[in-house]
N, C-alpha and C. Protein backbone atom coordinates (compact mmCIF):
# COMPACT_ATOMS: atom_id res chain seq x y z
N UNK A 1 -21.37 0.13 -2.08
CA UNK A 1 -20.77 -0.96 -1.36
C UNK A 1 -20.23 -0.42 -0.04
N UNK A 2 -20.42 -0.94 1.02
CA UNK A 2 -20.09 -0.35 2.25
C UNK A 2 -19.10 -2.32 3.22
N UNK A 3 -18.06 -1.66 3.59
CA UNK A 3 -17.16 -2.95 4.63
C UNK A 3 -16.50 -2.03 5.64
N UNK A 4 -16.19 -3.33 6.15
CA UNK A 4 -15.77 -2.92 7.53
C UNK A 4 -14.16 -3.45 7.37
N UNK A 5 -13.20 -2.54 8.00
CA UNK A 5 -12.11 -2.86 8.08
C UNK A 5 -11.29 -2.69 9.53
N UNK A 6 -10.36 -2.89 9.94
CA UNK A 6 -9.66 -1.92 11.52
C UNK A 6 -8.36 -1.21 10.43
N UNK A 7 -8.78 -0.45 11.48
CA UNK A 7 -8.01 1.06 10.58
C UNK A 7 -6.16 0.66 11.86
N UNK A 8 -5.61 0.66 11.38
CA UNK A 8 -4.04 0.53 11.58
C UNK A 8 -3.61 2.17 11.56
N UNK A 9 -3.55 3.11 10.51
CA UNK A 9 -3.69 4.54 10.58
C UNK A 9 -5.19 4.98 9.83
N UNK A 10 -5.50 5.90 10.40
CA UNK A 10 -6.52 6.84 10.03
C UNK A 10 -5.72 7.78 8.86
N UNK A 11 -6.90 8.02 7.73
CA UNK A 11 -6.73 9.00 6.79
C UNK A 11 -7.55 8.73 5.68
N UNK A 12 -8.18 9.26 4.82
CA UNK A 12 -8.98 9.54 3.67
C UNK A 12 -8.31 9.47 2.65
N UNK A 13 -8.64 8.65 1.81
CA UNK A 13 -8.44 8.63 0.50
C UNK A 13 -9.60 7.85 -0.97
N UNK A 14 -9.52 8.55 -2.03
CA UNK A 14 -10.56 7.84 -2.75
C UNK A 14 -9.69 7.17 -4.12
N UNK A 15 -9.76 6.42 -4.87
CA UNK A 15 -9.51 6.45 -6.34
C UNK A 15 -9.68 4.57 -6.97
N UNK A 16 -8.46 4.11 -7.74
CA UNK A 16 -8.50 3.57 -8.54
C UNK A 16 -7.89 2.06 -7.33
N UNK A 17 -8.05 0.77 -7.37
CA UNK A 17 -7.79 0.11 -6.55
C UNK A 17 -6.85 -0.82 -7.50
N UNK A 18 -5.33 -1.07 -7.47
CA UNK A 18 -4.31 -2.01 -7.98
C UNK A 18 -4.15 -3.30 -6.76
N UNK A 19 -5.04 -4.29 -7.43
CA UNK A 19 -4.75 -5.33 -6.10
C UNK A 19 -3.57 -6.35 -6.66
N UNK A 20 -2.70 -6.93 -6.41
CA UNK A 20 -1.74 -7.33 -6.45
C UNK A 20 -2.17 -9.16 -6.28
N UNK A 21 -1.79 -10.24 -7.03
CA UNK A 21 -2.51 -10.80 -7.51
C UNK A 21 -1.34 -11.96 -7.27
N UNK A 22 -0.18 -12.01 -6.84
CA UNK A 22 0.60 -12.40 -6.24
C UNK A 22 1.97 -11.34 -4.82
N UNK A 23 2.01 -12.76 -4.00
CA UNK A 23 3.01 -11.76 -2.70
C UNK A 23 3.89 -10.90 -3.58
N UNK A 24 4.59 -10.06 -2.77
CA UNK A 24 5.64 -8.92 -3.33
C UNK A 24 6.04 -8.48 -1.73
N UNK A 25 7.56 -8.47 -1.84
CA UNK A 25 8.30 -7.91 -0.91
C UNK A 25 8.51 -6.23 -2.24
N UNK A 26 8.70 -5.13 -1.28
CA UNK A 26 8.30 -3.64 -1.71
C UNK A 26 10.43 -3.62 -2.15
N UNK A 27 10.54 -4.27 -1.23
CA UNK A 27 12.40 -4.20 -1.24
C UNK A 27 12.56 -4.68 -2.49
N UNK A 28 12.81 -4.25 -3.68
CA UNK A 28 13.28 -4.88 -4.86
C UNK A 28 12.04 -5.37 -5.40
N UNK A 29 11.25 -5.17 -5.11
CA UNK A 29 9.72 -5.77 -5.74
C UNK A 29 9.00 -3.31 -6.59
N UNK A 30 9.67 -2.72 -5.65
CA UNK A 30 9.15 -1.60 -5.99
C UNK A 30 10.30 -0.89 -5.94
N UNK A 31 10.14 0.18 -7.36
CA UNK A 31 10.99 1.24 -7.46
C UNK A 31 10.63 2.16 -6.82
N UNK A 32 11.54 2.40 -5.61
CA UNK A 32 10.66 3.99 -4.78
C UNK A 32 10.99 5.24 -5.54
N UNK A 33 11.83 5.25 -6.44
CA UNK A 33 11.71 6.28 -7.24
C UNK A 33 10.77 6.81 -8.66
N UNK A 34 9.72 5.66 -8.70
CA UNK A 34 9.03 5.56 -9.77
C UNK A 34 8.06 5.07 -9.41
N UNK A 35 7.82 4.42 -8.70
CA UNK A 35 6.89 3.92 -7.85
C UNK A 35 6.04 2.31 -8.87
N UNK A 36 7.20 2.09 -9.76
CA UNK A 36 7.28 0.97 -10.64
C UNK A 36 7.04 -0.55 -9.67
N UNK A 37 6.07 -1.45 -10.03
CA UNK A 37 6.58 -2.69 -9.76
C UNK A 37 7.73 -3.51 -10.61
N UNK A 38 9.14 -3.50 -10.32
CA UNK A 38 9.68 -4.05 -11.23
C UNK A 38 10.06 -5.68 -10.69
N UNK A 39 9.59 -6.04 -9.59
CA UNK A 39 9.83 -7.22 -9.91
C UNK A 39 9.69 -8.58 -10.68
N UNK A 40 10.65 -8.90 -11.04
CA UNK A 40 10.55 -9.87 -12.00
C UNK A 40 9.79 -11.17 -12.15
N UNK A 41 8.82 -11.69 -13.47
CA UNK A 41 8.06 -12.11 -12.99
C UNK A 41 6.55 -12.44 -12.23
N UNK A 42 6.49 -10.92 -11.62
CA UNK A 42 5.37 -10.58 -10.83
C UNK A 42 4.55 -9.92 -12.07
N UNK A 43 3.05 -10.64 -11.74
CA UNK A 43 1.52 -10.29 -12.67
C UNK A 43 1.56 -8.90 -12.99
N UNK A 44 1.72 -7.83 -11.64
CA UNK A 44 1.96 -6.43 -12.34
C UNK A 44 3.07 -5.68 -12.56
N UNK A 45 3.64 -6.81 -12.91
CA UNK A 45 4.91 -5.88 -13.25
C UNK A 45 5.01 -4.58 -14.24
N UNK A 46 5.78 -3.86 -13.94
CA UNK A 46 5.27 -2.30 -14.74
C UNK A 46 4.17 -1.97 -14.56
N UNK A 47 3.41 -2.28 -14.05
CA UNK A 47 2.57 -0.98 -13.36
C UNK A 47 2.90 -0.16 -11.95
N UNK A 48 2.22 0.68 -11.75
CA UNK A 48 2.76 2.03 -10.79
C UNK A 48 1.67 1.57 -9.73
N UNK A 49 2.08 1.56 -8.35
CA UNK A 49 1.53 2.07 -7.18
C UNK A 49 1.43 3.29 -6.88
N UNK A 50 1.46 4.25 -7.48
CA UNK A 50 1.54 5.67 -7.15
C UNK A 50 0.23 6.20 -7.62
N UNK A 51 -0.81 6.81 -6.22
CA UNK A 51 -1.99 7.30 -6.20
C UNK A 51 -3.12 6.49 -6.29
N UNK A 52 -2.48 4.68 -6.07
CA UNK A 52 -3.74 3.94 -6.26
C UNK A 52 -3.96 3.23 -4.89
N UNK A 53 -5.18 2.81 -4.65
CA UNK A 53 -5.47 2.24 -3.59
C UNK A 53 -4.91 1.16 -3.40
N UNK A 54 -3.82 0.26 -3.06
CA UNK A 54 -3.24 -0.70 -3.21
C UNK A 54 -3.66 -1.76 -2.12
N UNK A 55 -3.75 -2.77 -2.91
CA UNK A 55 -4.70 -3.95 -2.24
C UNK A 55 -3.89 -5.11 -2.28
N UNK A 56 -3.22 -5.52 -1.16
CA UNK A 56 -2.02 -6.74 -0.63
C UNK A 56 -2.81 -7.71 0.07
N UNK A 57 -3.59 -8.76 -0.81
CA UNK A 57 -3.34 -9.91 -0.15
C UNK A 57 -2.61 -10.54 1.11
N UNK A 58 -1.16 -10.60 0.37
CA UNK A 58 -0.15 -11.42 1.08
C UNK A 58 1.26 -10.16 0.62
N UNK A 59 2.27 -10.32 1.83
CA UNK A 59 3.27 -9.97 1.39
C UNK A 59 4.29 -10.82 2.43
N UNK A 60 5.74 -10.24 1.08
CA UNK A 60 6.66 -11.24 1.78
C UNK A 60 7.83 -10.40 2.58
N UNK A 61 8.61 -10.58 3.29
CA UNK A 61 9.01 -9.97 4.09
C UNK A 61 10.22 -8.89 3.45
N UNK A 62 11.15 -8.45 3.49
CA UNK A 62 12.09 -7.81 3.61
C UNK A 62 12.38 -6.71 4.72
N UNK A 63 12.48 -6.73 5.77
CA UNK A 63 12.43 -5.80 6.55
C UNK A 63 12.71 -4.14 5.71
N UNK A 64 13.52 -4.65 4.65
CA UNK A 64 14.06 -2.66 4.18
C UNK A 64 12.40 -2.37 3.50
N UNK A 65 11.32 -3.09 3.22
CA UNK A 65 10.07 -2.73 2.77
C UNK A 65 9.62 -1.24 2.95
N UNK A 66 9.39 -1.48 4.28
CA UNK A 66 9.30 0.13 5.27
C UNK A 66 10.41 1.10 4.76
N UNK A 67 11.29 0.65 4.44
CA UNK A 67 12.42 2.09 3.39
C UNK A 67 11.81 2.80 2.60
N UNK A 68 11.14 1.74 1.64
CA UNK A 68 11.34 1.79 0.35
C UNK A 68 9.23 2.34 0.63
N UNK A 69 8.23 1.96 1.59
CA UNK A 69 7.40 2.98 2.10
C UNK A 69 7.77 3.95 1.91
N UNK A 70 8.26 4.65 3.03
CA UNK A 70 9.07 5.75 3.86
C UNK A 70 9.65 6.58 2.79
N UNK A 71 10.59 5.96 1.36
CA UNK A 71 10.71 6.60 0.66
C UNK A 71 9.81 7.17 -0.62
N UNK A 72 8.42 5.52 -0.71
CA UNK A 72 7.59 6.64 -1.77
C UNK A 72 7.02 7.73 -1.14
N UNK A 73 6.99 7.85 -0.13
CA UNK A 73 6.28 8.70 1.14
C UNK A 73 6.64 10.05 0.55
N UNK A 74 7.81 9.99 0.83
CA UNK A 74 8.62 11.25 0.51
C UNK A 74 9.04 11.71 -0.77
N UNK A 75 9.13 10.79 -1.48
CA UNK A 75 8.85 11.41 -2.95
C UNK A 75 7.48 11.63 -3.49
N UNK A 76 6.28 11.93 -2.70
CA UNK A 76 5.17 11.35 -2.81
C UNK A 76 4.77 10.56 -4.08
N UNK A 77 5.11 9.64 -3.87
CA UNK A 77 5.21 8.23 -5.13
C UNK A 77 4.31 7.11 -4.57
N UNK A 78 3.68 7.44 -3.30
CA UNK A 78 3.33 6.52 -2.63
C UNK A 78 1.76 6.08 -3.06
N UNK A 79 1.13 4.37 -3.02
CA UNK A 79 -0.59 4.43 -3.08
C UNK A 79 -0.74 5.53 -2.12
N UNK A 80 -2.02 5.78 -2.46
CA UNK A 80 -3.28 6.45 -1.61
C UNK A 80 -3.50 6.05 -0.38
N UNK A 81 -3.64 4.63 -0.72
CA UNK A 81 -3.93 3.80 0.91
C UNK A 81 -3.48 2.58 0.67
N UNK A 82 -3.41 2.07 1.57
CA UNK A 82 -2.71 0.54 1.78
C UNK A 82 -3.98 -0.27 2.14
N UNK A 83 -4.54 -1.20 1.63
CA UNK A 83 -5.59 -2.25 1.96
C UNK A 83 -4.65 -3.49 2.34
N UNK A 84 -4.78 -4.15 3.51
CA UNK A 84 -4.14 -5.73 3.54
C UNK A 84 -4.53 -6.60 3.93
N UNK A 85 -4.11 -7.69 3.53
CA UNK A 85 -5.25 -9.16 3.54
C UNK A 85 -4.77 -9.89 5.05
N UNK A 86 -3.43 -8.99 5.54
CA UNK A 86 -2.83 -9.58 7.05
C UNK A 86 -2.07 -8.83 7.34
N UNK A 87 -1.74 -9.03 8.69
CA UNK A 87 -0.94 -8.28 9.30
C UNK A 87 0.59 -8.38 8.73
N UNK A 88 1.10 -7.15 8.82
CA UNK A 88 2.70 -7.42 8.69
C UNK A 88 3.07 -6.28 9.24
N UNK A 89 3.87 -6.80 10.29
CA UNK A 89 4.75 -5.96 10.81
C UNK A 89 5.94 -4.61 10.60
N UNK A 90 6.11 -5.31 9.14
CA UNK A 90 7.32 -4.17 8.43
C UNK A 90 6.52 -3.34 7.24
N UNK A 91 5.68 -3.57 6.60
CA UNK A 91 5.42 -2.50 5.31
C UNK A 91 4.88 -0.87 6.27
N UNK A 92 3.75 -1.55 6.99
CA UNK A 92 3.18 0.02 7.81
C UNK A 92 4.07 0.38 8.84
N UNK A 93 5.51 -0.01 9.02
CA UNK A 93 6.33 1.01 10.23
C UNK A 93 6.63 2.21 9.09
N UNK A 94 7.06 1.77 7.62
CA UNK A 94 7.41 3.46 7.00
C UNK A 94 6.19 4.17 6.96
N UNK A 95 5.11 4.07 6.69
CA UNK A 95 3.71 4.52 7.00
C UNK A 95 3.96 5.36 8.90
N UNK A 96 4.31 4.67 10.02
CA UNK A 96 4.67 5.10 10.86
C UNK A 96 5.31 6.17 11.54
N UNK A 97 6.71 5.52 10.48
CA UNK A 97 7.84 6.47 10.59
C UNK A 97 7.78 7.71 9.74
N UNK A 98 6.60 7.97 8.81
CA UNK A 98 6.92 9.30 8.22
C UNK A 98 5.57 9.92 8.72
N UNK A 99 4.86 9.27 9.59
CA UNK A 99 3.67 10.12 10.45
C UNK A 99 4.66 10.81 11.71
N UNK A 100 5.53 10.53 12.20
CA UNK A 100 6.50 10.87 13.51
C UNK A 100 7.41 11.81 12.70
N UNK A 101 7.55 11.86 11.65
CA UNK A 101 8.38 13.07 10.84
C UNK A 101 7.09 14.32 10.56
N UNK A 102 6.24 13.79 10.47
CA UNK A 102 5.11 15.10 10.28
C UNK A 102 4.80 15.03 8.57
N UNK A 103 5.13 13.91 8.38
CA UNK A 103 4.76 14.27 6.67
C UNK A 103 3.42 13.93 6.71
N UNK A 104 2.99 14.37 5.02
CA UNK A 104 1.55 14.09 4.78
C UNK A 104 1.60 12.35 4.66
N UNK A 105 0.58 11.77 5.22
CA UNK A 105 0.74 9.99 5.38
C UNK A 105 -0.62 9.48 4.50
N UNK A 106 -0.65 7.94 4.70
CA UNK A 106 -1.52 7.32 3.96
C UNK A 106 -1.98 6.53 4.63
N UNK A 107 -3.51 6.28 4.76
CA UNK A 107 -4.53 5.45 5.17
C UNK A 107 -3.89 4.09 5.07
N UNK A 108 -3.85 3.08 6.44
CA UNK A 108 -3.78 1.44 6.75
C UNK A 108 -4.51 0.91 6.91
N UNK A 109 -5.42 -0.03 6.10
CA UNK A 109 -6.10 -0.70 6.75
C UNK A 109 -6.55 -2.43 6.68
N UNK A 110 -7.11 -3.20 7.90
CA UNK A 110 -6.51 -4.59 7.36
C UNK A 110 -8.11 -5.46 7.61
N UNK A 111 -8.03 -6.29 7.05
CA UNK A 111 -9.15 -6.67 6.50
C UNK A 111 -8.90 -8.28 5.96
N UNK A 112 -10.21 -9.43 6.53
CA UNK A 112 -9.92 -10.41 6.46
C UNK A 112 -10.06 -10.53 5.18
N UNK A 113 -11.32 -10.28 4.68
CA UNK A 113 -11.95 -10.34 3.31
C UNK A 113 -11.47 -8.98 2.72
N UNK A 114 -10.66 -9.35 1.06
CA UNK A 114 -10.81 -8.07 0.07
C UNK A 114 -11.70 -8.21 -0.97
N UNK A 115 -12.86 -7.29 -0.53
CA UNK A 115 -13.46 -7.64 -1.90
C UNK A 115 -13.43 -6.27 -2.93
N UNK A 116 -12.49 -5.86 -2.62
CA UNK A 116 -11.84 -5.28 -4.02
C UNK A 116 -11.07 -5.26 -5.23
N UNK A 117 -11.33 -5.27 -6.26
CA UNK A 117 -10.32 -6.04 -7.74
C UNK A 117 -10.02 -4.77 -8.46
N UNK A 118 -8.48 -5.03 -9.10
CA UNK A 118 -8.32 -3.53 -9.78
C UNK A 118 -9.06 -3.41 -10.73
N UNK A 119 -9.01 -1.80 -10.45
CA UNK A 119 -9.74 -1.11 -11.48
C UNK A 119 -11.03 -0.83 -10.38
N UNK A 120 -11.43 -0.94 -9.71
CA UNK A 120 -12.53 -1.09 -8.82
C UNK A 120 -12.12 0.89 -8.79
N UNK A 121 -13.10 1.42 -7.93
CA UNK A 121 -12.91 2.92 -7.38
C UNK A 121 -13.62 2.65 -5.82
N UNK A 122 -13.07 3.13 -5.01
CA UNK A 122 -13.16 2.97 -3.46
C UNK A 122 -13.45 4.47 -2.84
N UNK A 123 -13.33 4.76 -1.90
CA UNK A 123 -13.17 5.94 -0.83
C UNK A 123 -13.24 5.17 0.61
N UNK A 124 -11.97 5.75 1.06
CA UNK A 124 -11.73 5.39 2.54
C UNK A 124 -11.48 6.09 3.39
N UNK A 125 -13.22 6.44 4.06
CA UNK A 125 -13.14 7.75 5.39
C UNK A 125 -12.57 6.82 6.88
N UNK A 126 -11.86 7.15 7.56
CA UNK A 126 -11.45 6.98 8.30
C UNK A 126 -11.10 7.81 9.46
N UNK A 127 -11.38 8.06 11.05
CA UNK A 127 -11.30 8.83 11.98
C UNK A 127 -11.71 10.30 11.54
């Protein structure tokens, strides 16, 4: 299977794809210390974003989102890559902000059409 996406950051990653099946703000929607979805309610709840290709439809705002990035970043707790169904302004600034710290970062990329479903396996070469 081969698509086209615009790359937001460049970086490589391959594995398991968790697409998210309703919105989620990351602020209280994700444990950055576990990398848990615990919000309540939400389809995947208890499952882990950590090392999977994560595939966002829609998300809802919280500006602290990018924290709680920024912090799976650094605990490396973080997906692999970020797939998104639209633009948003706040999830990829912690993606940003821990490329300007020099840490190891994770592939952005946004895309009208996802035609990826979890459980799917991907690889995303980029720059």
């Amino acid at each position: 299977m081969s698509w086209q996406a615009e790359v937001l950051f460049e970086g490589t990653a391959s594995g398991e794809v968790l697409r998210l099946d309703q919105a989620i703000s990351f602020w209280g929607g994700v444990n950055p210390a576990t990398s848990e979805i615990v919000l309540a309610g939400h389809p995947q709840k208890g499952l882990y974003v950590e090392d999977r290709i994560l595939v966002i439809p829609q998300l809802v705002g919280s500006s602290s989102s990018s924290a709680v990035m920024l912090e799976l970043i650094y605990k490396q707790k973080s997906p692999s890559a970020l797939v998104l169904g639209g633009r948003d302004a706040i999830l990829p600034i912690g993606v940003l902000v821990a490329r300007q710290m020099q840490w190891l970062t994770i592939p952005v990329l946004l895309m009208d059409e996802l035609p990826f479903n979890t459980g799917d396996h991907i690889s995303i070469p980029t720059g």
